[in-house]
ModelCIF file with pLDDT and N, C-alpha, C, O atoms, coordinates in Angstrom:
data_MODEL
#
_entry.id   MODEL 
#
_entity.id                         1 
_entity.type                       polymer 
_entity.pdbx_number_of_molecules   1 
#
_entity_poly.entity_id                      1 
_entity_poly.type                           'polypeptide(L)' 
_entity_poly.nstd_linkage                   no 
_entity_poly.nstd_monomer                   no 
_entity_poly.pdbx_seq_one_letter_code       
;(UNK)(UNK)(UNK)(UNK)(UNK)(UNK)(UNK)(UNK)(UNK)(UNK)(UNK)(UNK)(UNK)(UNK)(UNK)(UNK)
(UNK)(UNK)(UNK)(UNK)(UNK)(UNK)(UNK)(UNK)(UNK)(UNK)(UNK)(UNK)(UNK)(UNK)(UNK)(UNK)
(UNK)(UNK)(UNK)(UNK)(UNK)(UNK)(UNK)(UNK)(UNK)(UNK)(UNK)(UNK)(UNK)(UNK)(UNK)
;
_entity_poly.pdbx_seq_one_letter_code_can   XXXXXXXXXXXXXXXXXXXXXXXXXXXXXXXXXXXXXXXXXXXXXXX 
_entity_poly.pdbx_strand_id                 A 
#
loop_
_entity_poly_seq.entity_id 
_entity_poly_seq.num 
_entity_poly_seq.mon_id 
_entity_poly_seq.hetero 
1 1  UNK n 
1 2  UNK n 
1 3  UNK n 
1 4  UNK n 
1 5  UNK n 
1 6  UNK n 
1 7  UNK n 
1 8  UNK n 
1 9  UNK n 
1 10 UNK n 
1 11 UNK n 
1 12 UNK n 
1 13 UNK n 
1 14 UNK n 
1 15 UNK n 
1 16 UNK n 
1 17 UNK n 
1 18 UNK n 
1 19 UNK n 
1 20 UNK n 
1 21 UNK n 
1 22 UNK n 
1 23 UNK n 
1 24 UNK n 
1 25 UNK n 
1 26 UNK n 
1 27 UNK n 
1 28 UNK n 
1 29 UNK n 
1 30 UNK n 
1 31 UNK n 
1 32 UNK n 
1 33 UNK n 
1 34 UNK n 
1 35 UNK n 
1 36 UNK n 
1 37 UNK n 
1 38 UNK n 
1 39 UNK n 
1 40 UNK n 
1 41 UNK n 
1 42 UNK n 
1 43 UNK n 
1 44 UNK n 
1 45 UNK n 
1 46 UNK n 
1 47 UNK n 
#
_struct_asym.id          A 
_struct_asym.entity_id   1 
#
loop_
_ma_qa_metric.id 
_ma_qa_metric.mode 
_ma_qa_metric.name 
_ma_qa_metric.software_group_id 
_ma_qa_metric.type 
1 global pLDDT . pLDDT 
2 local  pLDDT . pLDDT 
#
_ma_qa_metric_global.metric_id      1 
_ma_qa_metric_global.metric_value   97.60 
_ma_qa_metric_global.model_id       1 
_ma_qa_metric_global.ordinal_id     1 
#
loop_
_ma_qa_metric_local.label_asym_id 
_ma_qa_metric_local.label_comp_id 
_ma_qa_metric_local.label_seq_id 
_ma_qa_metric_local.metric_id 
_ma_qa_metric_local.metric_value 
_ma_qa_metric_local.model_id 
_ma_qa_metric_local.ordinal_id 
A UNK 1  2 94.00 1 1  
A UNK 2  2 95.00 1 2  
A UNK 3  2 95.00 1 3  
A UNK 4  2 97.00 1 4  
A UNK 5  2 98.00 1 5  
A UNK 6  2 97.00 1 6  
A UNK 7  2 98.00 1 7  
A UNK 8  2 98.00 1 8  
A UNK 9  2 98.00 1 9  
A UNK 10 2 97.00 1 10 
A UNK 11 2 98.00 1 11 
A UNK 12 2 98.00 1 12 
A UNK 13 2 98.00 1 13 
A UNK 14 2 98.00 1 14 
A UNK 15 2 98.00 1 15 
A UNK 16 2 98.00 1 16 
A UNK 17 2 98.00 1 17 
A UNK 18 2 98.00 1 18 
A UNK 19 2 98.00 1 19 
A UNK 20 2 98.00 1 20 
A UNK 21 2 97.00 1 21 
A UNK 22 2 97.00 1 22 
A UNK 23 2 98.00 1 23 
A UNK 24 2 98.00 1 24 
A UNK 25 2 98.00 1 25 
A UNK 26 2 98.00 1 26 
A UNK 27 2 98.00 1 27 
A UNK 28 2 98.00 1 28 
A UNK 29 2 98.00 1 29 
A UNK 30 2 98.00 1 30 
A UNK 31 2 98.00 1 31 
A UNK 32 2 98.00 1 32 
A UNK 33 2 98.00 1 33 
A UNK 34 2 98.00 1 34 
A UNK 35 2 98.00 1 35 
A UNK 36 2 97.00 1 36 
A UNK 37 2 98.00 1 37 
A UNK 38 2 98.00 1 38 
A UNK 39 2 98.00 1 39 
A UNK 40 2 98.00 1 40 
A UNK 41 2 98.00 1 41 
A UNK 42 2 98.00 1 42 
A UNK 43 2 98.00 1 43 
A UNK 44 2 98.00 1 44 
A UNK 45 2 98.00 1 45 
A UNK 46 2 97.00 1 46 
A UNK 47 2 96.00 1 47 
#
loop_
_atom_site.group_PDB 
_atom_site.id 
_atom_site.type_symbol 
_atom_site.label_atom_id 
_atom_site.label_alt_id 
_atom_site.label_comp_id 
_atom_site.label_asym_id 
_atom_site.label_entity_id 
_atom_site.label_seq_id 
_atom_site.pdbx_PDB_ins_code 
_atom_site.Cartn_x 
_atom_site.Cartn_y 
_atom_site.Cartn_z 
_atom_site.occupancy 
_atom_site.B_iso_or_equiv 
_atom_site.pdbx_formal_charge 
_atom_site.auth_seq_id 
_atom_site.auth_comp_id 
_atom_site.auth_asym_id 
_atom_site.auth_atom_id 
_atom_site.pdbx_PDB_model_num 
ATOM 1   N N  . UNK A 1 1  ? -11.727 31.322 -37.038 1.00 94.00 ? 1  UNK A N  1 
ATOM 2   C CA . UNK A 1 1  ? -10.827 31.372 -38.184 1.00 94.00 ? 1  UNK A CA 1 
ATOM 3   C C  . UNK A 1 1  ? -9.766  32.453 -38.053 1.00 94.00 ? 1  UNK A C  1 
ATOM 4   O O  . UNK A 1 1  ? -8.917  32.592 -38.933 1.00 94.00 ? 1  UNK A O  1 
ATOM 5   N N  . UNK A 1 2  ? -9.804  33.291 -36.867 1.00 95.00 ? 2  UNK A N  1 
ATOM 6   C CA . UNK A 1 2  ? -8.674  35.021 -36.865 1.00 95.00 ? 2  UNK A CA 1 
ATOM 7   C C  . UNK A 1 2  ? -8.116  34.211 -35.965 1.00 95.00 ? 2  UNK A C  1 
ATOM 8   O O  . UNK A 1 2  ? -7.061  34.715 -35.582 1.00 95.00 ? 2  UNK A O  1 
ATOM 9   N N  . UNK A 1 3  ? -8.426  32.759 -35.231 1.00 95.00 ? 3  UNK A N  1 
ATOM 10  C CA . UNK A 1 3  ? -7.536  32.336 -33.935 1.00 95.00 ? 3  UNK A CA 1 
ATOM 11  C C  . UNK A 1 3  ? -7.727  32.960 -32.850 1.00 95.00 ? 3  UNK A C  1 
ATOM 12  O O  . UNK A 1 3  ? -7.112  32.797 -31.796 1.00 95.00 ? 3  UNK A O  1 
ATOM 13  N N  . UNK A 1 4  ? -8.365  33.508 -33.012 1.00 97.00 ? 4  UNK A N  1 
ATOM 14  C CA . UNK A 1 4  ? -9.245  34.114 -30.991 1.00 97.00 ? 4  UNK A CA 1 
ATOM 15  C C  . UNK A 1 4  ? -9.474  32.482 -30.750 1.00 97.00 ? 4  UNK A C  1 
ATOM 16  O O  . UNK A 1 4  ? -9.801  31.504 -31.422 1.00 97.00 ? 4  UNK A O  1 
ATOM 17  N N  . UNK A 1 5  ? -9.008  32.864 -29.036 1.00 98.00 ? 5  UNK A N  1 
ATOM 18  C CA . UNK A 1 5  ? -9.141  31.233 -28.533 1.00 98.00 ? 5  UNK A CA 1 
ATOM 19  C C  . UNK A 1 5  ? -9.790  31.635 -26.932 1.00 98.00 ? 5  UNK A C  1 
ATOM 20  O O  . UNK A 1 5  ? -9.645  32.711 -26.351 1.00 98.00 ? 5  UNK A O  1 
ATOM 21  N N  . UNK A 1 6  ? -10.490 30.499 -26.472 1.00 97.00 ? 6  UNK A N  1 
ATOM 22  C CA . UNK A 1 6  ? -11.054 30.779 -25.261 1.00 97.00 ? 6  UNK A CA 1 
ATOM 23  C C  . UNK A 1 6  ? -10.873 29.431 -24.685 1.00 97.00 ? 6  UNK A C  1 
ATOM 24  O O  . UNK A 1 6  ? -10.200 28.574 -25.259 1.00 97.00 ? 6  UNK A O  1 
ATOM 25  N N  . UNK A 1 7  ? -11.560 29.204 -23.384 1.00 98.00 ? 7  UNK A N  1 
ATOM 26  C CA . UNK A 1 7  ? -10.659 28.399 -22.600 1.00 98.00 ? 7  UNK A CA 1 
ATOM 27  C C  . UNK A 1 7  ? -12.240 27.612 -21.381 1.00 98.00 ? 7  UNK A C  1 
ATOM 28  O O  . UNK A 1 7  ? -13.318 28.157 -21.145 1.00 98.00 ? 7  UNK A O  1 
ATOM 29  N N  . UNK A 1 8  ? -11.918 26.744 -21.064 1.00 98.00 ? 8  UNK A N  1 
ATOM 30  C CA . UNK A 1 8  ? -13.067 26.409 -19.875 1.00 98.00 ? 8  UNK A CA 1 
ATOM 31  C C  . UNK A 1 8  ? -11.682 26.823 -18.517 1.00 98.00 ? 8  UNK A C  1 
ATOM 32  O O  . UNK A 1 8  ? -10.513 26.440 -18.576 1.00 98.00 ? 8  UNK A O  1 
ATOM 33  N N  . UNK A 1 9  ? -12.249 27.608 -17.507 1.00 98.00 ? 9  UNK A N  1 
ATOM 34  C CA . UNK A 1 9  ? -11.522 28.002 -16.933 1.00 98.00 ? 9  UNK A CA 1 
ATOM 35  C C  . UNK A 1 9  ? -10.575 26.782 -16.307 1.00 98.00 ? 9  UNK A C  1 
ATOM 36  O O  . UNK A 1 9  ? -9.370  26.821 -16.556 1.00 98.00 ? 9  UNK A O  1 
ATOM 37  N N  . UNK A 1 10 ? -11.015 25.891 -15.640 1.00 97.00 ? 10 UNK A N  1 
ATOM 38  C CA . UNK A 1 10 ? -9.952  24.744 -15.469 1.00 97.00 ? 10 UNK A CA 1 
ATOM 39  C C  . UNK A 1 10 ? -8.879  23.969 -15.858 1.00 97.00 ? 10 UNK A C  1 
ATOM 40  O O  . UNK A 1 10 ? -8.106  23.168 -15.332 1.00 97.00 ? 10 UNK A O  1 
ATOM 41  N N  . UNK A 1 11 ? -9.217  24.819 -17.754 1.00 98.00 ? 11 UNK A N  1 
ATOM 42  C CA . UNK A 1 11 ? -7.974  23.820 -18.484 1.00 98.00 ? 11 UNK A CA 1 
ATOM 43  C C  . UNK A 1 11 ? -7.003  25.217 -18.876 1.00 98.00 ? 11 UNK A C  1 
ATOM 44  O O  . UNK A 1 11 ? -6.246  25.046 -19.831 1.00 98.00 ? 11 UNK A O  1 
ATOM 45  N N  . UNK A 1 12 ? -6.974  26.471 -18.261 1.00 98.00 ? 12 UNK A N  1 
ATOM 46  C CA . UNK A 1 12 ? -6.253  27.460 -18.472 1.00 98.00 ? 12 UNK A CA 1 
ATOM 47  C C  . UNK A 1 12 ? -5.100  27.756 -18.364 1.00 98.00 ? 12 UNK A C  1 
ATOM 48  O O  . UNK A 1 12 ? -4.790  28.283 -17.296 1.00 98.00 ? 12 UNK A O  1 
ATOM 49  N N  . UNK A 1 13 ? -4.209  27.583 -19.214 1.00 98.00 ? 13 UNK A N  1 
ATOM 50  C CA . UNK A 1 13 ? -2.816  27.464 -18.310 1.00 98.00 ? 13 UNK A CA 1 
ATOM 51  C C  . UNK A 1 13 ? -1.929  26.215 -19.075 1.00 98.00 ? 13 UNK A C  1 
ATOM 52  O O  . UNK A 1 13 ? -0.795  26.472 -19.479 1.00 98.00 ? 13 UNK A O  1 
ATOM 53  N N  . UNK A 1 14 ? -2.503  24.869 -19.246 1.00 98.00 ? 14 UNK A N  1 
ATOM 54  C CA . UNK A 1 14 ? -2.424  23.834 -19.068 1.00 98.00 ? 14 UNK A CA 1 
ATOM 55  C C  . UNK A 1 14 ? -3.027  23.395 -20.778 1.00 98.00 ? 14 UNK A C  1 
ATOM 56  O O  . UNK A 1 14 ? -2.248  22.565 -21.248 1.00 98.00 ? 14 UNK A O  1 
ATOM 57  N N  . UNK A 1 15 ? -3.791  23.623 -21.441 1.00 98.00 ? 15 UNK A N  1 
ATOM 58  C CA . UNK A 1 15 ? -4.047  23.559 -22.752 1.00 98.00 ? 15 UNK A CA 1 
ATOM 59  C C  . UNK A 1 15 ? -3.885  24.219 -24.089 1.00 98.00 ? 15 UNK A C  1 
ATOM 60  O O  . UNK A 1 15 ? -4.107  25.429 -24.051 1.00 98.00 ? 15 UNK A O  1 
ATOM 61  N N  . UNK A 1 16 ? -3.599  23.801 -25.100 1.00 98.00 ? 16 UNK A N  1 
ATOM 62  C CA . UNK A 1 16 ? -3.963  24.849 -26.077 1.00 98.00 ? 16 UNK A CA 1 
ATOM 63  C C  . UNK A 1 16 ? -4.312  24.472 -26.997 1.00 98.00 ? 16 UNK A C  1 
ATOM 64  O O  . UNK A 1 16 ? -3.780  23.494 -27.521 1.00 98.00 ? 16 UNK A O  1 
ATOM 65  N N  . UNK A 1 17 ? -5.764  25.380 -27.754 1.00 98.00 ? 17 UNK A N  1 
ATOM 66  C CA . UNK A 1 17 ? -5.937  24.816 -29.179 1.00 98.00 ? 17 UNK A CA 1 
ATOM 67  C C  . UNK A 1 17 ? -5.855  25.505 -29.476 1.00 98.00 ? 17 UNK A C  1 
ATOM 68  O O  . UNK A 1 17 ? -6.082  26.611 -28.987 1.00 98.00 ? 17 UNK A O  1 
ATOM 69  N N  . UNK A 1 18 ? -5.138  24.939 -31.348 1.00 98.00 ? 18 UNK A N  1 
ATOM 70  C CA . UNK A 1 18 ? -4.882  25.411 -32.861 1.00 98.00 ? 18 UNK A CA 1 
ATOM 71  C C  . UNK A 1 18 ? -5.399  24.886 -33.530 1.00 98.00 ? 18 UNK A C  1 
ATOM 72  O O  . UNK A 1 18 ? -6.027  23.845 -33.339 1.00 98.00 ? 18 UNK A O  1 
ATOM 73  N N  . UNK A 1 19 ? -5.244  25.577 -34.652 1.00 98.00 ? 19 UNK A N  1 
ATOM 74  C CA . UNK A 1 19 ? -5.834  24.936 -36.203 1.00 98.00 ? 19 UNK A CA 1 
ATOM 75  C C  . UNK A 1 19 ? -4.879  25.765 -37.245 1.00 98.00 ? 19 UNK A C  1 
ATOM 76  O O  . UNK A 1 19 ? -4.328  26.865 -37.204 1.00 98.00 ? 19 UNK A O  1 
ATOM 77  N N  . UNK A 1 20 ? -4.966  24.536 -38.346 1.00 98.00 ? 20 UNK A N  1 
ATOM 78  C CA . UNK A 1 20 ? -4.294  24.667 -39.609 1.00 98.00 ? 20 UNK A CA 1 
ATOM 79  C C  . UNK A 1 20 ? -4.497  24.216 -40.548 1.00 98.00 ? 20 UNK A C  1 
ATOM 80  O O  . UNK A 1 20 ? -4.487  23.057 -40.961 1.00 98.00 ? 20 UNK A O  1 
ATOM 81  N N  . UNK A 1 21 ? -4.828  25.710 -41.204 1.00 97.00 ? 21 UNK A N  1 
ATOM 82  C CA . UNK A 1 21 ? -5.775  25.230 -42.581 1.00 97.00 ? 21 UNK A CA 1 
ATOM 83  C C  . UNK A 1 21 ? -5.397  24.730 -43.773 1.00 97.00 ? 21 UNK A C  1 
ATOM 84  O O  . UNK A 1 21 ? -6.146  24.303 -44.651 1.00 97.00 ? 21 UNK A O  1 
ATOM 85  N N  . UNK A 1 22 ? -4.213  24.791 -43.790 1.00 97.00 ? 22 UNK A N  1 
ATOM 86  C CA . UNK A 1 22 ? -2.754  23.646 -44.926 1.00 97.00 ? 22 UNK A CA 1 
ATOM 87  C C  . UNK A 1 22 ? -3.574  22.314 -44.786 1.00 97.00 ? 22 UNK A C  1 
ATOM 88  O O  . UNK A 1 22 ? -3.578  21.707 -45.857 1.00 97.00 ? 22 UNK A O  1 
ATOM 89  N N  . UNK A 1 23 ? -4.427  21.531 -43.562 1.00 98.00 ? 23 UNK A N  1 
ATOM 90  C CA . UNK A 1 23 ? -4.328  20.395 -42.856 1.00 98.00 ? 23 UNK A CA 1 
ATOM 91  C C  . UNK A 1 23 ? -5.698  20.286 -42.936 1.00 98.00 ? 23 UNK A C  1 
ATOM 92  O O  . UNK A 1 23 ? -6.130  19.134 -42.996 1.00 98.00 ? 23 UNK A O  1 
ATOM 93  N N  . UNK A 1 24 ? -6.403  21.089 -42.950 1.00 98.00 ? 24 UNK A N  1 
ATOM 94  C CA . UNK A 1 24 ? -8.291  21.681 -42.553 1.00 98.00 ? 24 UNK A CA 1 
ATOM 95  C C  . UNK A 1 24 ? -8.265  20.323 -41.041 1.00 98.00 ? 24 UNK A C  1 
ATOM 96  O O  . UNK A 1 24 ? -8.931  19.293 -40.945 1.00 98.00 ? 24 UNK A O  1 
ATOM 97  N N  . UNK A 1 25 ? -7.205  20.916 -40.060 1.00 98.00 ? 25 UNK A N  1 
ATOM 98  C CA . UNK A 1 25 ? -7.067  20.404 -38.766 1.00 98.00 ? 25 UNK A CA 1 
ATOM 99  C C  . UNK A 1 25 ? -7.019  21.037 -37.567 1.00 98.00 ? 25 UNK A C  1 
ATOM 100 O O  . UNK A 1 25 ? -6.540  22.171 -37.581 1.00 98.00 ? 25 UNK A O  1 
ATOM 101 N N  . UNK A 1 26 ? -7.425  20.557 -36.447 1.00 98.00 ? 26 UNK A N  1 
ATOM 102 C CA . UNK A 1 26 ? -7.559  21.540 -35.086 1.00 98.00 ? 26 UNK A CA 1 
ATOM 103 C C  . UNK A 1 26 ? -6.901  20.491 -34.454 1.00 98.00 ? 26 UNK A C  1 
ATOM 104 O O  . UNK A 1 26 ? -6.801  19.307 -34.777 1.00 98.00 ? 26 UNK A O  1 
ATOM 105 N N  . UNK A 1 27 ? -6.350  21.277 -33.241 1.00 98.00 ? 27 UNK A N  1 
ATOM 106 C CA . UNK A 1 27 ? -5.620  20.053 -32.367 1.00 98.00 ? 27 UNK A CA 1 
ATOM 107 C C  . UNK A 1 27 ? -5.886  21.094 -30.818 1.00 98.00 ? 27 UNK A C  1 
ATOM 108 O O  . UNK A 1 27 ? -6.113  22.259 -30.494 1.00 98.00 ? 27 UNK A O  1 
ATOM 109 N N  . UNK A 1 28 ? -5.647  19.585 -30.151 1.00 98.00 ? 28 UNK A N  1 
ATOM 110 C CA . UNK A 1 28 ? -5.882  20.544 -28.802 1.00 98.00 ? 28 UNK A CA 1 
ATOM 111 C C  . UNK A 1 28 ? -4.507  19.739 -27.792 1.00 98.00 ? 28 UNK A C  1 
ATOM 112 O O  . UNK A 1 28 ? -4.573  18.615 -27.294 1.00 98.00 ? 28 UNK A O  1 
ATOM 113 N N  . UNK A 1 29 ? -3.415  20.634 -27.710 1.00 98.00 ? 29 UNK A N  1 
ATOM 114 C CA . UNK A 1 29 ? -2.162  20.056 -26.910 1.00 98.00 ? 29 UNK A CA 1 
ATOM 115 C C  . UNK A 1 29 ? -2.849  20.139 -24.851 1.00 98.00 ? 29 UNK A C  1 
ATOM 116 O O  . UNK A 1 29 ? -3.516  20.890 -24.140 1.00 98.00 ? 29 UNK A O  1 
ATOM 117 N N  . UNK A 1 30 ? -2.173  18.952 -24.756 1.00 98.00 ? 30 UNK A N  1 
ATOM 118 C CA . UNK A 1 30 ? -2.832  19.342 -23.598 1.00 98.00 ? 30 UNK A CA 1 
ATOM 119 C C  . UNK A 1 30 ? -1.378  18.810 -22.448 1.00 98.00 ? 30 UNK A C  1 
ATOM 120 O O  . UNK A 1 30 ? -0.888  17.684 -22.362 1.00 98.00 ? 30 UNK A O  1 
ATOM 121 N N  . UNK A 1 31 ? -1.084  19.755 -21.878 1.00 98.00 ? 31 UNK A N  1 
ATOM 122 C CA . UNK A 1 31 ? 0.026   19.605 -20.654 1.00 98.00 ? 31 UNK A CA 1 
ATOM 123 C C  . UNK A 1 31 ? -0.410  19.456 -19.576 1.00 98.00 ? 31 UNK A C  1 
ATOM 124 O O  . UNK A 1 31 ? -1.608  19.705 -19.435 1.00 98.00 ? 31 UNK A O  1 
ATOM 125 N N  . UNK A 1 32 ? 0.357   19.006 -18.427 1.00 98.00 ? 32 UNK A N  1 
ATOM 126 C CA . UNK A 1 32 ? -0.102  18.950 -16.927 1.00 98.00 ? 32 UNK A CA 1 
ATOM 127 C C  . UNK A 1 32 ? -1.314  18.272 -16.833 1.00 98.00 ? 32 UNK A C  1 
ATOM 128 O O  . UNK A 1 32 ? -2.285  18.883 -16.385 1.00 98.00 ? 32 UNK A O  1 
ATOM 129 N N  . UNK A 1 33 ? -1.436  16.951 -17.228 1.00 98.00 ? 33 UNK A N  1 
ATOM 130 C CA . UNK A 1 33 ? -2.811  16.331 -17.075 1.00 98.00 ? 33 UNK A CA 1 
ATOM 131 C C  . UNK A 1 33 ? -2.931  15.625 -15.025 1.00 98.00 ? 33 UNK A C  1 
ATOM 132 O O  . UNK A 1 33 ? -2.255  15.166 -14.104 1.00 98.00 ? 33 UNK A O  1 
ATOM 133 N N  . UNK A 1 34 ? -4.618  16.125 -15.511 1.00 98.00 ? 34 UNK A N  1 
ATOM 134 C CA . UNK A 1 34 ? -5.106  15.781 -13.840 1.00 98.00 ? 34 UNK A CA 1 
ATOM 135 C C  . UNK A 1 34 ? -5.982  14.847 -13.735 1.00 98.00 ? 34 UNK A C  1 
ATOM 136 O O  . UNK A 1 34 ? -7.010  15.186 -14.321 1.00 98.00 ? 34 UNK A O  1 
ATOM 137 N N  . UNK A 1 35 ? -6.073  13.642 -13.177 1.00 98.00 ? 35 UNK A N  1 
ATOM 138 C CA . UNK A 1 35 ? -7.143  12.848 -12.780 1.00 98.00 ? 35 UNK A CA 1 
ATOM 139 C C  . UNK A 1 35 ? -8.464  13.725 -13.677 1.00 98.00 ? 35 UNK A C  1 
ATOM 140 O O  . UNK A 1 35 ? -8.601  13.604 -14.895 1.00 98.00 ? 35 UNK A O  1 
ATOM 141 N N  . UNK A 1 36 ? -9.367  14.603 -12.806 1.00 97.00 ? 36 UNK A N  1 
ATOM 142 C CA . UNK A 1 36 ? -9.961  15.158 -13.575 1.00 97.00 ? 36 UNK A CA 1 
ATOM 143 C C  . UNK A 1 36 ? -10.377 15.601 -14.875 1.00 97.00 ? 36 UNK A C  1 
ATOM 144 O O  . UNK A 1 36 ? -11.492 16.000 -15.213 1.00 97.00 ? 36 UNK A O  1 
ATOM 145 N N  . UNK A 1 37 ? -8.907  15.428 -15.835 1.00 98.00 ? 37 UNK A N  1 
ATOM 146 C CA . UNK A 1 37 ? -9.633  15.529 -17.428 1.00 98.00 ? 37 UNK A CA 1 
ATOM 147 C C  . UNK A 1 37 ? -9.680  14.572 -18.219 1.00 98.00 ? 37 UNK A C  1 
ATOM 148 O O  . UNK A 1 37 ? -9.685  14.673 -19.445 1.00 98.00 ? 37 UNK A O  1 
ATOM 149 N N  . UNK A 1 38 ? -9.735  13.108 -17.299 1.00 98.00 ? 38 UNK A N  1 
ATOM 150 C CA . UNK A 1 38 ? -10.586 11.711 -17.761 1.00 98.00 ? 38 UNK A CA 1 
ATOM 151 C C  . UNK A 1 38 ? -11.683 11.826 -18.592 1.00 98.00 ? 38 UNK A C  1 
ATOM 152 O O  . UNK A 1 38 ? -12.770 11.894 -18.018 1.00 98.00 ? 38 UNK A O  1 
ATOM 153 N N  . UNK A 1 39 ? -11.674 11.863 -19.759 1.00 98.00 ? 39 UNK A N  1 
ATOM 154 C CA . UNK A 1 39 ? -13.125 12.025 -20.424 1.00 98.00 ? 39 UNK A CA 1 
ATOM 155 C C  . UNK A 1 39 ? -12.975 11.466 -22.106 1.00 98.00 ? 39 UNK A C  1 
ATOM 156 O O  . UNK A 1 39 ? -11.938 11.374 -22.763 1.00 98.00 ? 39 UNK A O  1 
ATOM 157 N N  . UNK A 1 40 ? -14.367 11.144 -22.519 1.00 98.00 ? 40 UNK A N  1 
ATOM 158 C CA . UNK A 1 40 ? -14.098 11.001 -23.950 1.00 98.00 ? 40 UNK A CA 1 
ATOM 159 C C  . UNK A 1 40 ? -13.962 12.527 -24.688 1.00 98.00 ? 40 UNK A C  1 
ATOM 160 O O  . UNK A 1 40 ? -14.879 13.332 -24.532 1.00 98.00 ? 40 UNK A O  1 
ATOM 161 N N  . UNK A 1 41 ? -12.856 12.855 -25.439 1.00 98.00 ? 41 UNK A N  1 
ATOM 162 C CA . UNK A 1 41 ? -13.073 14.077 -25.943 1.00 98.00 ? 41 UNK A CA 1 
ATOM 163 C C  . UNK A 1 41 ? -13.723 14.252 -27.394 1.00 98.00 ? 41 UNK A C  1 
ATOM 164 O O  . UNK A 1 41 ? -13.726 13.160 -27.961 1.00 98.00 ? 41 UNK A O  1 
ATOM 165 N N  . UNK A 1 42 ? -14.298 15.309 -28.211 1.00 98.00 ? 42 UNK A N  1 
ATOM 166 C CA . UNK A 1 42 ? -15.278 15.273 -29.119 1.00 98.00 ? 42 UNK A CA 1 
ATOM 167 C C  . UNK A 1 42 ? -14.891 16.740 -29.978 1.00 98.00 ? 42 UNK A C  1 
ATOM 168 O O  . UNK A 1 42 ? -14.978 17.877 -29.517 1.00 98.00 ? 42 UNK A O  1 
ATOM 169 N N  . UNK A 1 43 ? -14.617 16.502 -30.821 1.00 98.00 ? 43 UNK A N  1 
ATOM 170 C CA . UNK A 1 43 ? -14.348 17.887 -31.951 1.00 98.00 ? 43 UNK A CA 1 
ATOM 171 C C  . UNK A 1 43 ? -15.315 18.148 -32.355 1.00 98.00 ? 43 UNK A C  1 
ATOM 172 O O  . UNK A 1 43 ? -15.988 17.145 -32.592 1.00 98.00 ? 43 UNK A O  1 
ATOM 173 N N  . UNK A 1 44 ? -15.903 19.282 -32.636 1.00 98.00 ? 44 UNK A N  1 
ATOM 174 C CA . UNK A 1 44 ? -16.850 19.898 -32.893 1.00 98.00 ? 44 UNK A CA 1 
ATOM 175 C C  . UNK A 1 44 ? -16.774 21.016 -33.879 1.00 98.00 ? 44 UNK A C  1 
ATOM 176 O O  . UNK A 1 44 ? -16.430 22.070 -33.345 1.00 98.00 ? 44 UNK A O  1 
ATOM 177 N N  . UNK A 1 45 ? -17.036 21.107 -35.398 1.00 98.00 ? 45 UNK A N  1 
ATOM 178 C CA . UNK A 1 45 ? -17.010 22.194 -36.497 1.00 98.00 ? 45 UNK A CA 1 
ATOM 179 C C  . UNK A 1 45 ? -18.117 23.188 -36.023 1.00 98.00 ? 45 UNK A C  1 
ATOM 180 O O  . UNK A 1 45 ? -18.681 22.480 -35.188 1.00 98.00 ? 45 UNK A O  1 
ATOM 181 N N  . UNK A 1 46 ? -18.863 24.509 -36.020 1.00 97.00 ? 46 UNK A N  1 
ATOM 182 C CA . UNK A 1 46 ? -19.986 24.993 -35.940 1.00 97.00 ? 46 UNK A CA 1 
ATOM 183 C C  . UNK A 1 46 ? -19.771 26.320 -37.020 1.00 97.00 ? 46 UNK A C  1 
ATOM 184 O O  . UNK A 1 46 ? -18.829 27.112 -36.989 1.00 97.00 ? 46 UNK A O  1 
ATOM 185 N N  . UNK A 1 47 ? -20.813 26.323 -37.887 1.00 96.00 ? 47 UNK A N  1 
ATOM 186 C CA . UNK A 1 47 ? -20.221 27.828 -38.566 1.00 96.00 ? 47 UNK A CA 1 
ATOM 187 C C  . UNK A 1 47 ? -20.087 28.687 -38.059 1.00 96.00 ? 47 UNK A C  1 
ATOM 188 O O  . UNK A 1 47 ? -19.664 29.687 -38.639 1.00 96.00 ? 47 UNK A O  1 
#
């Protein structure tokens, strides 16, 4: 919720997530896509 953000080292550089609580939304922009980040992706709330 202060927006500290962390990263899986492979998508470093190349991703970014936000959130906005106007929206109670997270988004994850993602640039420079590689073969490799083929996947189903999955949002996840945790308190």
């Amino acid at each position: 919720s202060g927006h500290t953000r962390d990263y899986e080292d492979s998508v470093k550089g190349r991703f970014t997530i936000s959130r906005d609580s106007a929206k109670n939304t997270v988004y994850l922009q993602m640039d420079n896509l590689k073969p490799e980040d083929t996947a189903v992706y999955y949002c996840n709330a945790a308190h």
